[in-house]
PDB file of N, CA and C in Angstrom:
ATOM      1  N   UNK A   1     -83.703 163.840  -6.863  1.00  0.00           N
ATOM      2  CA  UNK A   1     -83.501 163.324  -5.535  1.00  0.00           C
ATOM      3  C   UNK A   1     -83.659 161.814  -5.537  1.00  0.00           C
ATOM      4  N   UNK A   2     -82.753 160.959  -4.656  1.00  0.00           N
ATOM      5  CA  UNK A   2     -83.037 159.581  -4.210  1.00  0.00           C
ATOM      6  C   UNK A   2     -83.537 159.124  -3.736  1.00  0.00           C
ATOM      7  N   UNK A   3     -84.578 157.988  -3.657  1.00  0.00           N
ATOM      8  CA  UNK A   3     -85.642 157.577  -2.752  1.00  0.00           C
ATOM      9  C   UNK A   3     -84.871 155.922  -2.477  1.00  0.00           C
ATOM     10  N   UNK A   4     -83.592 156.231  -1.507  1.00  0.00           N
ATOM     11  CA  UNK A   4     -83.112 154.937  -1.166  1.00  0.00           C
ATOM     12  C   UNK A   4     -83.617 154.506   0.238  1.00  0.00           C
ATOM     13  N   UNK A   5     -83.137 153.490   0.869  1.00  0.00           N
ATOM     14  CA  UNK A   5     -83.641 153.276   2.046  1.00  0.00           C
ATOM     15  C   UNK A   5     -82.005 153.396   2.650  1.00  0.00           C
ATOM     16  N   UNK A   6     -82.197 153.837   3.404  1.00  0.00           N
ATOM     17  CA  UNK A   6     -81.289 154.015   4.738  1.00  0.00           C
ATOM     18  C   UNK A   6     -81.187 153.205   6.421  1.00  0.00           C
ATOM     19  N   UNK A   7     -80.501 152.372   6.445  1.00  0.00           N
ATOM     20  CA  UNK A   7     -80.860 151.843   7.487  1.00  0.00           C
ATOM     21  C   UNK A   7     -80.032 152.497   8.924  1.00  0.00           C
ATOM     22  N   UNK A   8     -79.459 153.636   8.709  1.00  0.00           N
ATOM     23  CA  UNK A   8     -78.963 154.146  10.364  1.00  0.00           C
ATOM     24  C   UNK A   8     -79.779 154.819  10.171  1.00  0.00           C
ATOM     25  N   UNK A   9     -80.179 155.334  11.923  1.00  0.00           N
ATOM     26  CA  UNK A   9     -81.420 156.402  12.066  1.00  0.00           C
ATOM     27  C   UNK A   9     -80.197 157.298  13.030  1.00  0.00           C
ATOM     28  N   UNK A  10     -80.580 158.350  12.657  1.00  0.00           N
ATOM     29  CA  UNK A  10     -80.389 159.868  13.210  1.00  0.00           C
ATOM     30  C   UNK A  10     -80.753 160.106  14.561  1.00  0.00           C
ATOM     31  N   UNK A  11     -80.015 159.737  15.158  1.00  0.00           N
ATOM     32  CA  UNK A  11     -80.073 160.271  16.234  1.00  0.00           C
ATOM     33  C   UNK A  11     -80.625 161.514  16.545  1.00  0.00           C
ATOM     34  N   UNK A  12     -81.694 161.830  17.550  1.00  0.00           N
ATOM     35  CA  UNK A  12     -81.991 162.953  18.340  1.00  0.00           C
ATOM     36  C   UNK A  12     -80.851 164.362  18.713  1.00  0.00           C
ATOM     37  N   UNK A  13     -80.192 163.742  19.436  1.00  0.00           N
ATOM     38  CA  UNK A  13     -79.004 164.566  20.144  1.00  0.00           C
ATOM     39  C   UNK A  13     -77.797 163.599  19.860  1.00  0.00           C
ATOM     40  N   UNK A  14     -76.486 164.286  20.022  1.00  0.00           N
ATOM     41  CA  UNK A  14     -75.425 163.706  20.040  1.00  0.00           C
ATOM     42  C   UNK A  14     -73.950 164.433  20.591  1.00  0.00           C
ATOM     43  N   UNK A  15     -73.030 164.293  21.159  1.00  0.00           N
ATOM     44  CA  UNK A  15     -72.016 164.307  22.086  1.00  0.00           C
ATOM     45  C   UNK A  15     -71.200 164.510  20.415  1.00  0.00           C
ATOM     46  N   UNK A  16     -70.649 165.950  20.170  1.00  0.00           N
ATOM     47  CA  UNK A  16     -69.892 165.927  18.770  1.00  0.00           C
ATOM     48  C   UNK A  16     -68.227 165.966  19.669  1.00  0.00           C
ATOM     49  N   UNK A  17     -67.500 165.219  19.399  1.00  0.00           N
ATOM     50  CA  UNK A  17     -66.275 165.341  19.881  1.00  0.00           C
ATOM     51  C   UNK A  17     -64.878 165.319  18.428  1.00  0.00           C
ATOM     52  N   UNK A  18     -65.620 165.387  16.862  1.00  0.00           N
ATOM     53  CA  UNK A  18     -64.571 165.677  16.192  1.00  0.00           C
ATOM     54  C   UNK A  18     -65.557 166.345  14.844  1.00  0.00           C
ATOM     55  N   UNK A  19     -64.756 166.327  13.807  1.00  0.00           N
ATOM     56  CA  UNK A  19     -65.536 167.259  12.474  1.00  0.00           C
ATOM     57  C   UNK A  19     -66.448 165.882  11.919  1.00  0.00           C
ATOM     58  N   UNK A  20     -65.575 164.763  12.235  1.00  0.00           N
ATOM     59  CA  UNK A  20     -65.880 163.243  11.708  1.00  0.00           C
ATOM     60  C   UNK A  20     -67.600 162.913  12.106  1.00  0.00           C
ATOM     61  N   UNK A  21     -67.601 163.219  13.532  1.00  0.00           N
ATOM     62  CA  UNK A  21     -69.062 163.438  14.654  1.00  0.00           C
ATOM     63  C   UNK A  21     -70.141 163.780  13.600  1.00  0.00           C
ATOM     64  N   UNK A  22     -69.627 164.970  13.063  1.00  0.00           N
ATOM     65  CA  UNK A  22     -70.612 165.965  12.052  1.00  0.00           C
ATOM     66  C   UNK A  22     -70.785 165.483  11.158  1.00  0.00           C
ATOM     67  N   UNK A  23     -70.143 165.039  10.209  1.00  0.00           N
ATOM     68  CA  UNK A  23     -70.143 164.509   8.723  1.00  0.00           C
ATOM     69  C   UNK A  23     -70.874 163.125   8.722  1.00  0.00           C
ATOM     70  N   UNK A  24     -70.696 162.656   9.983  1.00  0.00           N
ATOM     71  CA  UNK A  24     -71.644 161.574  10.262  1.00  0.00           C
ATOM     72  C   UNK A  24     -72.987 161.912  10.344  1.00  0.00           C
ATOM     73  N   UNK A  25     -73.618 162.746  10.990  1.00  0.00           N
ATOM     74  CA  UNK A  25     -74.484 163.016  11.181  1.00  0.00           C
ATOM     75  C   UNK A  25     -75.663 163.869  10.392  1.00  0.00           C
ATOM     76  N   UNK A  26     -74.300 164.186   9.087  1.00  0.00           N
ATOM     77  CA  UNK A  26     -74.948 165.322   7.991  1.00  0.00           C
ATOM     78  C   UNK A  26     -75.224 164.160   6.989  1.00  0.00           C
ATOM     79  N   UNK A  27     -74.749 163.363   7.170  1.00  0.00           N
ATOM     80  CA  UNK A  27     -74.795 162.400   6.003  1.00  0.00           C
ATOM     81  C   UNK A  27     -75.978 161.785   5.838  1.00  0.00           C
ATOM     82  N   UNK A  28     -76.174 161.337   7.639  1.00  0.00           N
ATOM     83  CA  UNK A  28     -77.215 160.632   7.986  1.00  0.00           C
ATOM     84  C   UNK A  28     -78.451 161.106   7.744  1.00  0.00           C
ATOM     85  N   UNK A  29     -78.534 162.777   8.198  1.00  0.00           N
ATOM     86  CA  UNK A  29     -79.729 163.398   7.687  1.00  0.00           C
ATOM     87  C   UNK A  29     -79.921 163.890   5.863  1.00  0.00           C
ATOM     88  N   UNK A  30     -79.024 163.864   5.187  1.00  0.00           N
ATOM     89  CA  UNK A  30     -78.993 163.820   3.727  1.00  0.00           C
ATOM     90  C   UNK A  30     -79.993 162.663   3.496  1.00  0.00           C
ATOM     91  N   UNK A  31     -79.498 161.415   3.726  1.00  0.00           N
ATOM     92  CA  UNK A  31     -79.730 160.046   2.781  1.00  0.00           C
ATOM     93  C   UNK A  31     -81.246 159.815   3.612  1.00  0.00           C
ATOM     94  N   UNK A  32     -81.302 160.496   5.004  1.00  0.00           N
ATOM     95  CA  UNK A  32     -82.890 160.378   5.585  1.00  0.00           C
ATOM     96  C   UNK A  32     -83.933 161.142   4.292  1.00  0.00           C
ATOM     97  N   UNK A  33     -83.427 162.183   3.852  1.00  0.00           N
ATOM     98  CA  UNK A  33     -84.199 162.853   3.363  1.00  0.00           C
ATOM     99  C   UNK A  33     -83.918 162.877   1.715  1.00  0.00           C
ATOM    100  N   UNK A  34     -83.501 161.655   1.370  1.00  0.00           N
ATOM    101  CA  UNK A  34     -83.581 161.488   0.444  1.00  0.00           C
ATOM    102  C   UNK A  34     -82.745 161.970  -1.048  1.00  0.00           C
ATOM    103  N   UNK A  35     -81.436 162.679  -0.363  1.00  0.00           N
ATOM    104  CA  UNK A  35     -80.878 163.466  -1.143  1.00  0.00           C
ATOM    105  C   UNK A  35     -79.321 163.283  -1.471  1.00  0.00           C
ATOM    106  N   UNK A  36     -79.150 163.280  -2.738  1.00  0.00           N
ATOM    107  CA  UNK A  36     -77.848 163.076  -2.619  1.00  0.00           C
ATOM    108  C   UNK A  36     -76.726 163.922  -2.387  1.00  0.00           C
ATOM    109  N   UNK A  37     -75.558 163.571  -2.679  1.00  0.00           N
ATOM    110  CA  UNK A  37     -74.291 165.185  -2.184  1.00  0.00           C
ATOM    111  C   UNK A  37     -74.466 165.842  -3.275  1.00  0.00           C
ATOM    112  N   UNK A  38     -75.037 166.268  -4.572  1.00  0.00           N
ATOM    113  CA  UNK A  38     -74.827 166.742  -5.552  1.00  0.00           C
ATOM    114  C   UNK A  38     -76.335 167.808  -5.195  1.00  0.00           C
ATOM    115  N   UNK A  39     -77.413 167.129  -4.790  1.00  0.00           N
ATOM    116  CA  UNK A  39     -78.519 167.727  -4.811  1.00  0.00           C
ATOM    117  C   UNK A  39     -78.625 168.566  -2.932  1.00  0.00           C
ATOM    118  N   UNK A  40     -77.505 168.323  -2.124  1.00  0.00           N
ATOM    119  CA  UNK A  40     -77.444 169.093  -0.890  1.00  0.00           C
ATOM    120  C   UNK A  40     -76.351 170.343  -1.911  1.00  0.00           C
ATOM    121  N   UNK A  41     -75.243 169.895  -2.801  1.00  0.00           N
ATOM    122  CA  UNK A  41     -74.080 171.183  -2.753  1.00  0.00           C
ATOM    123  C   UNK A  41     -75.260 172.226  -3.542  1.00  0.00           C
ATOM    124  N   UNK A  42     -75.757 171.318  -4.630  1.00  0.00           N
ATOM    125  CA  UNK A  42     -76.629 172.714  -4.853  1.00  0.00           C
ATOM    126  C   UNK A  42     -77.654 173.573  -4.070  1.00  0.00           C
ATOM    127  N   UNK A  43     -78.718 172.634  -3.439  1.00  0.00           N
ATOM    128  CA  UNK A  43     -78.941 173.812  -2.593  1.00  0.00           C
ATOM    129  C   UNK A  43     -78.469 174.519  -1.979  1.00  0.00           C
ATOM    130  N   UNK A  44     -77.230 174.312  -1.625  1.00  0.00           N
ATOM    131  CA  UNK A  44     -76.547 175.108  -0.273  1.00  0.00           C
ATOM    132  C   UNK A  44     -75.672 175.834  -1.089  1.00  0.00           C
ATOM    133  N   UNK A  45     -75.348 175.914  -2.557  1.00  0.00           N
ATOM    134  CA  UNK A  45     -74.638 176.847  -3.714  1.00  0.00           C
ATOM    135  C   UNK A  45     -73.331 176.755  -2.928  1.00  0.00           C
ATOM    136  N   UNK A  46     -72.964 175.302  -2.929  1.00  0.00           N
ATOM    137  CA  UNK A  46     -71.425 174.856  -2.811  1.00  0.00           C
ATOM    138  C   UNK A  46     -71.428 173.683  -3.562  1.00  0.00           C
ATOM    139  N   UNK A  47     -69.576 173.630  -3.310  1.00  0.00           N
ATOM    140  CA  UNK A  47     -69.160 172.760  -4.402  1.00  0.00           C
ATOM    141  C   UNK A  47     -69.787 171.052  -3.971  1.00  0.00           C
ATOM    142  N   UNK A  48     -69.663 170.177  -4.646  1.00  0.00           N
ATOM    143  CA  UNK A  48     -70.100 168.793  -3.870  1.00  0.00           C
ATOM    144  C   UNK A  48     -68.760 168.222  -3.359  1.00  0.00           C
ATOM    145  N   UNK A  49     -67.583 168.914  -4.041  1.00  0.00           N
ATOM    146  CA  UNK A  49     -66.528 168.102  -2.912  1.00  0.00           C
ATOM    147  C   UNK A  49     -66.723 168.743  -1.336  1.00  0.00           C
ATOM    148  N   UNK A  50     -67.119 170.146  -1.527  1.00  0.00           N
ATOM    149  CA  UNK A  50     -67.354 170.815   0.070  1.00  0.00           C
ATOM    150  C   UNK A  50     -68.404 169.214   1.023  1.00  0.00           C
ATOM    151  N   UNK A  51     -69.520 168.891   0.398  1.00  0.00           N
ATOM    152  CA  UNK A  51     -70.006 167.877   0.914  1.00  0.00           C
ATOM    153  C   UNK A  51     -69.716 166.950   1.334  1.00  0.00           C
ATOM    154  N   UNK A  52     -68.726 166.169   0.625  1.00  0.00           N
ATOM    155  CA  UNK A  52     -67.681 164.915   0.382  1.00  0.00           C
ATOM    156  C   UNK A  52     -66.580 165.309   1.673  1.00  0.00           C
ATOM    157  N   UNK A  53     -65.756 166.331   1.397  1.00  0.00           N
ATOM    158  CA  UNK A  53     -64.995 166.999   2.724  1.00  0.00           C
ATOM    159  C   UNK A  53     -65.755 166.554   4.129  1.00  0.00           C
ATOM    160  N   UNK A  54     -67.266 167.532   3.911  1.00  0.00           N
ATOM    161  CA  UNK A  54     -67.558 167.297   5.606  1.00  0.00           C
ATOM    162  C   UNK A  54     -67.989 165.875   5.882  1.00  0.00           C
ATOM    163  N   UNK A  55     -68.650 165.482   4.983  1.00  0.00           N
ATOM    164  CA  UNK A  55     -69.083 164.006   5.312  1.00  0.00           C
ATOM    165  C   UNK A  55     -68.235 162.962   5.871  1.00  0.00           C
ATOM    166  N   UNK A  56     -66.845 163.365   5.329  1.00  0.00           N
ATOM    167  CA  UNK A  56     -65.623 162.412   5.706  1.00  0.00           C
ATOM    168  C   UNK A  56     -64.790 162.425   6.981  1.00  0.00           C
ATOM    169  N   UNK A  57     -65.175 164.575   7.120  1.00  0.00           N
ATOM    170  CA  UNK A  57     -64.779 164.840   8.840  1.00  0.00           C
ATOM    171  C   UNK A  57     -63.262 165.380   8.319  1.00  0.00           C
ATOM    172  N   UNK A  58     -63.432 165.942   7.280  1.00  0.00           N
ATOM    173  CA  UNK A  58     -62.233 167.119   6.920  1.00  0.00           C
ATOM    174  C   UNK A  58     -61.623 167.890   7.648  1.00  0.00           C
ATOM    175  N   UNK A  59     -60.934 168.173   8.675  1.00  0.00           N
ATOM    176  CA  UNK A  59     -61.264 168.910   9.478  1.00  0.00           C
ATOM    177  C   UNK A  59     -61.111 170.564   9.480  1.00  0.00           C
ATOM    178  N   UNK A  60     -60.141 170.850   8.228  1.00  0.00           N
ATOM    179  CA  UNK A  60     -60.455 171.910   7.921  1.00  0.00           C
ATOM    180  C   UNK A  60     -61.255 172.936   6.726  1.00  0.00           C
ATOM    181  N   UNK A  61     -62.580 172.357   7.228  1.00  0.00           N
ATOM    182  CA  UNK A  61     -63.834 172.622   6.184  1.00  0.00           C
ATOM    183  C   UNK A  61     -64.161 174.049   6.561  1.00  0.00           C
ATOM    184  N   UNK A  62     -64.782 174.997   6.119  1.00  0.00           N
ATOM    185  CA  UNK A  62     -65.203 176.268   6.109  1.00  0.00           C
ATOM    186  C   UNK A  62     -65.902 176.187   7.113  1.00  0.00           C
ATOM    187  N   UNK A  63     -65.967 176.886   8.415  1.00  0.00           N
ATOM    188  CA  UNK A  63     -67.132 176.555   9.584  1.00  0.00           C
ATOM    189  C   UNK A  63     -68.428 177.570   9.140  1.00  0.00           C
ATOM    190  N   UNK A  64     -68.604 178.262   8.608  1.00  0.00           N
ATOM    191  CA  UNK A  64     -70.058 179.222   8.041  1.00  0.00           C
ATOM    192  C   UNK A  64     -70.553 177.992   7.311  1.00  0.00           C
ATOM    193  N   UNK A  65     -69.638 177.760   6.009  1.00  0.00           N
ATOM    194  CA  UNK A  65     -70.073 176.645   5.101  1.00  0.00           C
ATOM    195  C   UNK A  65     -71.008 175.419   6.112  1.00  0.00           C
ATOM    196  N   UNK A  66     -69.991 174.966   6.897  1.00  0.00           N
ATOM    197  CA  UNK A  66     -70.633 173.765   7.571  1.00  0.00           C
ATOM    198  C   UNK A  66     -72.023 174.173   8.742  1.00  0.00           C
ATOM    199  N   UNK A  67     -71.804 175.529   9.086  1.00  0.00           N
ATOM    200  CA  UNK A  67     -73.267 175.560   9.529  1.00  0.00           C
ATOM    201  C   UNK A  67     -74.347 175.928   8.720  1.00  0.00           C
ATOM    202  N   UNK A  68     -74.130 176.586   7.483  1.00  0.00           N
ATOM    203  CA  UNK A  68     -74.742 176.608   6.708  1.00  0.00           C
ATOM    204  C   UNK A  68     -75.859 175.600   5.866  1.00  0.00           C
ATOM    205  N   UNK A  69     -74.878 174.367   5.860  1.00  0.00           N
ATOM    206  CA  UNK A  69     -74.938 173.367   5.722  1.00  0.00           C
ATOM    207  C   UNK A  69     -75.872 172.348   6.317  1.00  0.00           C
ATOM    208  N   UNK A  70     -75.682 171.909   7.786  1.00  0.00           N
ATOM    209  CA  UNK A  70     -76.388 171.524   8.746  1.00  0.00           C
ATOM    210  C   UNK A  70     -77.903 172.314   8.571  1.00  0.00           C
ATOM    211  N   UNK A  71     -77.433 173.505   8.434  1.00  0.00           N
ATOM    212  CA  UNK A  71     -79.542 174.080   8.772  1.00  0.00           C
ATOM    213  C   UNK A  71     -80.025 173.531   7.546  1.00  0.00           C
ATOM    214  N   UNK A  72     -79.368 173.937   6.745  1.00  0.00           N
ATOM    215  CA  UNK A  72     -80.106 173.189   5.087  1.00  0.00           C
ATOM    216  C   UNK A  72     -80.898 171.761   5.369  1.00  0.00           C
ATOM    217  N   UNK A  73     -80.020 170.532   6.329  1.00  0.00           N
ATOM    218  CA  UNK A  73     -80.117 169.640   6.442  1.00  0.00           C
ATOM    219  C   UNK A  73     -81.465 169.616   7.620  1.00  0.00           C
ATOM    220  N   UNK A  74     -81.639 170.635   8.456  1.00  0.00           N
ATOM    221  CA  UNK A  74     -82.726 170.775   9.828  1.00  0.00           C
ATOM    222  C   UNK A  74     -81.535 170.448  10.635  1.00  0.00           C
ATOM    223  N   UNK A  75     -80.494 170.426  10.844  1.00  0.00           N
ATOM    224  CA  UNK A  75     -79.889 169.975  12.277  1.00  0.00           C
ATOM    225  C   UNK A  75     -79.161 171.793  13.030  1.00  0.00           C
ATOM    226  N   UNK A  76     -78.961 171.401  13.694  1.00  0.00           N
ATOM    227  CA  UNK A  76     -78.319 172.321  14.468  1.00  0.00           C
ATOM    228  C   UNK A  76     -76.827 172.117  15.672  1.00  0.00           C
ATOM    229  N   UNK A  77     -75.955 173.311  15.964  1.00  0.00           N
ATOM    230  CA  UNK A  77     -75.169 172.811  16.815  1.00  0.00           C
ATOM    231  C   UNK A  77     -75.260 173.669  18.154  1.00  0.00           C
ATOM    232  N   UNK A  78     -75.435 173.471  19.413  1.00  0.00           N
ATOM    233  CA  UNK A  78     -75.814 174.389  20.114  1.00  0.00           C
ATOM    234  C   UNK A  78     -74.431 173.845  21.356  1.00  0.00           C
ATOM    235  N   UNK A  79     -74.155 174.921  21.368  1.00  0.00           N
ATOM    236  CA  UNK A  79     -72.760 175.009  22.752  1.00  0.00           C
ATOM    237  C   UNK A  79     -73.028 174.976  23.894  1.00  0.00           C
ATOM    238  N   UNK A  80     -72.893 173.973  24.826  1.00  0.00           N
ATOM    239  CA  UNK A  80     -73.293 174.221  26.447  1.00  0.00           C
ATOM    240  C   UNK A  80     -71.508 173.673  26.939  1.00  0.00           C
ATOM    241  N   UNK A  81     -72.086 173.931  28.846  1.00  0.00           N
ATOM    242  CA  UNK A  81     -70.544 174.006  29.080  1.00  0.00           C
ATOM    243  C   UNK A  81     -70.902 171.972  29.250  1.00  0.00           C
ATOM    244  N   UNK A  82     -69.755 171.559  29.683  1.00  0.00           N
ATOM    245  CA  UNK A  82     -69.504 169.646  29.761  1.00  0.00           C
ATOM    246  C   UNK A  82     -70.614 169.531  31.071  1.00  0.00           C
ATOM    247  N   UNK A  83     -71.457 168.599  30.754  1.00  0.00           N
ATOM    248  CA  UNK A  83     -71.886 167.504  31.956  1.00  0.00           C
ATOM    249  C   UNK A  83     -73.213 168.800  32.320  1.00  0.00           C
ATOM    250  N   UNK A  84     -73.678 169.338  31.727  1.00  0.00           N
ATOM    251  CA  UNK A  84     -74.944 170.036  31.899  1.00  0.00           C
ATOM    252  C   UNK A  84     -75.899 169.434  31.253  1.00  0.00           C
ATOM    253  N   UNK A  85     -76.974 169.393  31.789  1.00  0.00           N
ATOM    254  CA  UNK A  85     -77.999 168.485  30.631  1.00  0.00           C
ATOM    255  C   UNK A  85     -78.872 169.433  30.351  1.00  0.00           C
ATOM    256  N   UNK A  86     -79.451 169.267  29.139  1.00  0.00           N
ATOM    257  CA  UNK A  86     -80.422 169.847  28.326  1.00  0.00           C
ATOM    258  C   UNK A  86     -80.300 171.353  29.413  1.00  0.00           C
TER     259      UNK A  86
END
């Protein structure tokens, strides 16, 4: 694992409006935690281009894969209807 410094912080919550949204945000929590795409595909027993794909906002990435993915990372995606808060 990498012990780089990262200077975007991870947002709390976020408004996902493309696959791009996600891959941003998976990335962000990867390099928070110190890990690179080689050391997320293996834990998650996928390929590292699968990683590379979502990180970039592929948009047709495996959706199990990519939630799969995300929990590995601690994030989550939760569905509400528009303009409802928490």
């Amino acid at each position: 694992m990498k012990n780089t410094p990262f200077s975007k912080k991870l947002p709390d919550q976020k408004t996902v409006r493309t696959v791009l949204d996600i891959g941003e945000m998976a990335a962000m929590a990867r390099k928070e935690q110190g890990l690179g795409q080689a050391d997320v595909a293996g834990l998650n027993n996928c390929g590292v281009r699968f990683i590379v794909d979502l990180e970039k906002g592929k948009p047709t990435i495996r959706a199990q894969m990519l939630l799969d993915t995300l929990d590995l990372l601690g994030l989550e995606i939760i569905v509400k209807k528009k303009g409802l808060n928490k």
